[in-house]
N, C-alpha and C. Protein backbone atom coordinates (compact mmCIF):
# COMPACT_ATOMS: atom_id res chain seq x y z
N UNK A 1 0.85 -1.19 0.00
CA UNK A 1 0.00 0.00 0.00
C UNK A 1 0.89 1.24 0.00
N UNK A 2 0.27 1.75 -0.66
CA UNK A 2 1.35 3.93 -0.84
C UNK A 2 0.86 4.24 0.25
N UNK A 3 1.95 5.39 0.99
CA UNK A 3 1.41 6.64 1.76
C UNK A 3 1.05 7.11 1.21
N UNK A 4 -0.21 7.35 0.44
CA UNK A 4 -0.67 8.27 -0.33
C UNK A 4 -2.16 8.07 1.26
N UNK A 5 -2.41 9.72 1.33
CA UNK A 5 -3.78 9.84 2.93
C UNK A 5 -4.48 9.45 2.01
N UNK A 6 -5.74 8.96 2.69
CA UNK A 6 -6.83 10.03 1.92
C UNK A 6 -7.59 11.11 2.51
N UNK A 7 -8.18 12.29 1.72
CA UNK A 7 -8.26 13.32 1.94
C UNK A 7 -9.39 13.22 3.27
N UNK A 8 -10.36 12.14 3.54
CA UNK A 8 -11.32 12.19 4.49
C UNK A 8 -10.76 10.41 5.11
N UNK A 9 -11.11 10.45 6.49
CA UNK A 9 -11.26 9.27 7.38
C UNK A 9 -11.86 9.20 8.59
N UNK A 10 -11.86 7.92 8.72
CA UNK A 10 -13.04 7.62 9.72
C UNK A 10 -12.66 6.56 10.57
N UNK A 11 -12.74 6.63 12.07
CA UNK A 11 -12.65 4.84 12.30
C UNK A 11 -13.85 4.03 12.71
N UNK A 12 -15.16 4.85 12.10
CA UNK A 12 -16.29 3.82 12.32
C UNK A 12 -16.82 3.00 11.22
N UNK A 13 -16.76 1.88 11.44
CA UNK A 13 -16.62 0.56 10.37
C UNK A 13 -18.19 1.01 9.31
N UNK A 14 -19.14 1.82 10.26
CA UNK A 14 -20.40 1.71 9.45
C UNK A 14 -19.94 3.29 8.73
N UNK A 15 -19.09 3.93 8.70
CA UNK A 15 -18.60 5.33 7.40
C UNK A 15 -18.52 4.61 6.79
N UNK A 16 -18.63 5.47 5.29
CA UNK A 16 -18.15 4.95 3.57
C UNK A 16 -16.47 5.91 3.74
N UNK A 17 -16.21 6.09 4.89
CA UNK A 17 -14.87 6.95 5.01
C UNK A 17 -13.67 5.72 5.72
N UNK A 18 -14.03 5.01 6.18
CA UNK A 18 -13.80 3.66 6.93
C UNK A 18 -12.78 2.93 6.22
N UNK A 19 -11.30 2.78 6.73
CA UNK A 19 -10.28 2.17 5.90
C UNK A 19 -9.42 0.94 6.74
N UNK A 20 -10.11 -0.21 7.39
CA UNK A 20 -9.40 -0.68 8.50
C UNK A 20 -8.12 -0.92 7.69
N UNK A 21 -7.80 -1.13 6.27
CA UNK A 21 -6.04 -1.81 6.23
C UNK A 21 -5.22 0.21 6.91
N UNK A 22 -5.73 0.69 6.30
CA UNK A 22 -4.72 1.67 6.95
C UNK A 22 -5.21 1.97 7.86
N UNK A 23 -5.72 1.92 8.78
CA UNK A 23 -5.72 2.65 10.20
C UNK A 23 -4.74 1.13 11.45
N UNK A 24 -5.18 -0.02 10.89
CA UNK A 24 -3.97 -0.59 11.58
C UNK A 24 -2.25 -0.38 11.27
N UNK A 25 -2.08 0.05 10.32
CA UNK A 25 -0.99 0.67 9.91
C UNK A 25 -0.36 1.61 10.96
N UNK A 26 -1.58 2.44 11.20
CA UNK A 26 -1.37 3.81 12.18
C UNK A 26 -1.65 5.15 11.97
N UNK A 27 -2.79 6.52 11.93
CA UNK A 27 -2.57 7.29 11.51
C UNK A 27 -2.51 8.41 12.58
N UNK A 28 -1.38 9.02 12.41
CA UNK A 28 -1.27 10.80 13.28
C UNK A 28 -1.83 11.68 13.02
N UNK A 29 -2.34 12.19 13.43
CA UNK A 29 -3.03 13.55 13.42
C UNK A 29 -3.16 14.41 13.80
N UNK A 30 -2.49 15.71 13.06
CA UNK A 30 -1.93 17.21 14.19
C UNK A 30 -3.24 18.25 13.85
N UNK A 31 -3.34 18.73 14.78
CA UNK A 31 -4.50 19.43 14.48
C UNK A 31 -3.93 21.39 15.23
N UNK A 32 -3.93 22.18 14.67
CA UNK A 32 -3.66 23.70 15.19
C UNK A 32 -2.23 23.17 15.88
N UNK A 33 -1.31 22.48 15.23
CA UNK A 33 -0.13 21.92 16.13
C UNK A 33 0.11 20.99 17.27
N UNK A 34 -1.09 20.63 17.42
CA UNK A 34 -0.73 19.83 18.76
C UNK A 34 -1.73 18.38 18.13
N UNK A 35 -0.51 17.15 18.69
CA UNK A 35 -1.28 16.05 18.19
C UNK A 35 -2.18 15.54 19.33
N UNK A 36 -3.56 14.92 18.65
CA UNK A 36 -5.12 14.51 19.21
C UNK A 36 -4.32 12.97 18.90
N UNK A 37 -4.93 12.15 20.27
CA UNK A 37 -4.77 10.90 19.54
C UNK A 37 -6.58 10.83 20.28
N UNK A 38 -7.42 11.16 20.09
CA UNK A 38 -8.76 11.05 20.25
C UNK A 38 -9.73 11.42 18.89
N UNK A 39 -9.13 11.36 17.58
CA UNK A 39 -9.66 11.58 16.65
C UNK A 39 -10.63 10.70 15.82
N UNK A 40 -11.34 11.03 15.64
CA UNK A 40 -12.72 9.83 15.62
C UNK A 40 -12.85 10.13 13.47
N UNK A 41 -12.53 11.27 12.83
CA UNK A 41 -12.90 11.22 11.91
C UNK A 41 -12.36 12.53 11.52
N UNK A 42 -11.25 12.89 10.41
CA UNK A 42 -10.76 13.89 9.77
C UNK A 42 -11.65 14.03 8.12
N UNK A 43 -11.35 15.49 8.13
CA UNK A 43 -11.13 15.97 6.68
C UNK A 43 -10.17 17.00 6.45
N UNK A 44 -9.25 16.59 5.85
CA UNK A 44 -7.78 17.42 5.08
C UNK A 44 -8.61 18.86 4.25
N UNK A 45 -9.14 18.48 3.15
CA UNK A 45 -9.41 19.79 2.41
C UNK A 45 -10.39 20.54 2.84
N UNK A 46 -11.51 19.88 3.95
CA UNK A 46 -12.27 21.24 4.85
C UNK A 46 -11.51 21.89 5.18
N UNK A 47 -10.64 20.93 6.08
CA UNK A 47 -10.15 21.81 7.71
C UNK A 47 -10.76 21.10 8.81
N UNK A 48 -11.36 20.18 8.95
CA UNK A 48 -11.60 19.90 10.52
C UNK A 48 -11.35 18.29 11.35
N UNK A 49 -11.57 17.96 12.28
CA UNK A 49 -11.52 16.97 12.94
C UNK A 49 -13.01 16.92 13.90
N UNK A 50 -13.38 15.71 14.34
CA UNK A 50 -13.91 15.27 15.10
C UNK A 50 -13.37 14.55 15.99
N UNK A 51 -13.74 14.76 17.40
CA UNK A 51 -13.07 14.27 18.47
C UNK A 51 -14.26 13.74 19.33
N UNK A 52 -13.71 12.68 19.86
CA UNK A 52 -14.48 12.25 21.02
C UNK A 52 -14.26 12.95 22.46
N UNK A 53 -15.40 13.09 22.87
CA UNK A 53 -15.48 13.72 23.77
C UNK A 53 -15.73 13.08 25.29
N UNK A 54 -14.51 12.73 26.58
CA UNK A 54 -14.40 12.03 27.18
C UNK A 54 -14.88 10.43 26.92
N UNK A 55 -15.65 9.99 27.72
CA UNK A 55 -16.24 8.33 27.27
C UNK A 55 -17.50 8.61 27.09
N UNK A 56 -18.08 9.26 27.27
CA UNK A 56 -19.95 9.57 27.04
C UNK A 56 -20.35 8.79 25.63
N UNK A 57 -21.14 8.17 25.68
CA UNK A 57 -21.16 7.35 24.24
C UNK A 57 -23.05 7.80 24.47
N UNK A 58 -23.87 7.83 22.73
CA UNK A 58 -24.68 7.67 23.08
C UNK A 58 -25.70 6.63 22.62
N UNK A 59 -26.82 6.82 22.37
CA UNK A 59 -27.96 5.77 23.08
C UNK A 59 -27.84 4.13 21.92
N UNK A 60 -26.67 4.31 21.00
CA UNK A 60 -26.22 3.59 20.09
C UNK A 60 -25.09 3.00 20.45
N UNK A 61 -24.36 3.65 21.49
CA UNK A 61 -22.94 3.18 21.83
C UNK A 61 -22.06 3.65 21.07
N UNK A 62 -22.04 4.79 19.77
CA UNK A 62 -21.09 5.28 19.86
C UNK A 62 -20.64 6.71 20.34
N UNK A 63 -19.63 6.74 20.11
CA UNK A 63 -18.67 7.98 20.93
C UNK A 63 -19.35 9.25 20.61
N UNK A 64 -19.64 10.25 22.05
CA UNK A 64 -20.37 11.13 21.84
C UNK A 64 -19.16 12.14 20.72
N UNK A 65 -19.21 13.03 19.75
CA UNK A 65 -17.84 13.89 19.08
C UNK A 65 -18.14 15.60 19.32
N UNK A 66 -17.62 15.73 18.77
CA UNK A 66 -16.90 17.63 18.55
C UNK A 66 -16.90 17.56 17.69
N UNK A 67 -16.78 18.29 16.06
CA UNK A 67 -16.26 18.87 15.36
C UNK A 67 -15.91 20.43 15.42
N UNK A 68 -13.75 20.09 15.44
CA UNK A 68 -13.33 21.25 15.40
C UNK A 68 -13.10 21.72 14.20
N UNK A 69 -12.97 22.66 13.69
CA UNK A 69 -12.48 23.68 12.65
C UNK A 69 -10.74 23.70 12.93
N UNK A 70 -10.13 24.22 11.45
CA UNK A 70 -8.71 24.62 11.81
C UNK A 70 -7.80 23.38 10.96
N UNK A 71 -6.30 24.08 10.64
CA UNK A 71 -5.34 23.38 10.03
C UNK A 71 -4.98 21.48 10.20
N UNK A 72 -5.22 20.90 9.48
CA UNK A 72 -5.09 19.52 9.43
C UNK A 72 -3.83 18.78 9.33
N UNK A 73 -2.89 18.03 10.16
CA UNK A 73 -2.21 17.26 9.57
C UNK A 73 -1.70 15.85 9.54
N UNK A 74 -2.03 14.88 8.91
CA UNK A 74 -1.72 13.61 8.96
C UNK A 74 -0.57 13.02 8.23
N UNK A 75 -0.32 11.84 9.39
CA UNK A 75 0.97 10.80 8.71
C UNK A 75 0.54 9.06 8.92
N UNK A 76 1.29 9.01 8.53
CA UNK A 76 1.18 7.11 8.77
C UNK A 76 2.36 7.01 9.32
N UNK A 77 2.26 6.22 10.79
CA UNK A 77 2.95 5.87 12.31
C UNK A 77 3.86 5.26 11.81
N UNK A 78 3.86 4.23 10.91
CA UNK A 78 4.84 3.20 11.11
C UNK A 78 6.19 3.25 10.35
């Protein structure tokens, strides 16, 4: 597989954004400079991230999020 990102991701299996071979790989994600490892779902050419927000999950079980605004940047860990 290339380091080539892709421009949107996700780590919930039910997104059409959803890539399990690369996210076991590993992906980083800097967001306004400082790296989130609580990132639930990027987009590069918006600008934003979604973050989970402590453990609060809701009435589905998944992770309650945020979407922040602001500069994006990803790598692959390994």
């Amino acid at each position: 597989m290339s380091d080539t990102l892709p421009d949107r991701l996700s780590v919930n299996p039910d997104s059409q954004y959803y890539n399990e071979e690369l996210l076991t790989r590993g992906i980083g994600v800097r967001f306004k400079g400082v790296e989130k490892t609580n990132v639930e779902e990027y987009c590069i050419s918006e600008g934003w991230v979604r973050v989970a927000i402590g453990k609060t999950v809701d009435r589905n079980g998944n992770p309650l999020t945020m979407k922040l605004s602001g500069p994006v940047e990803v790598w692959v860990k390994d």
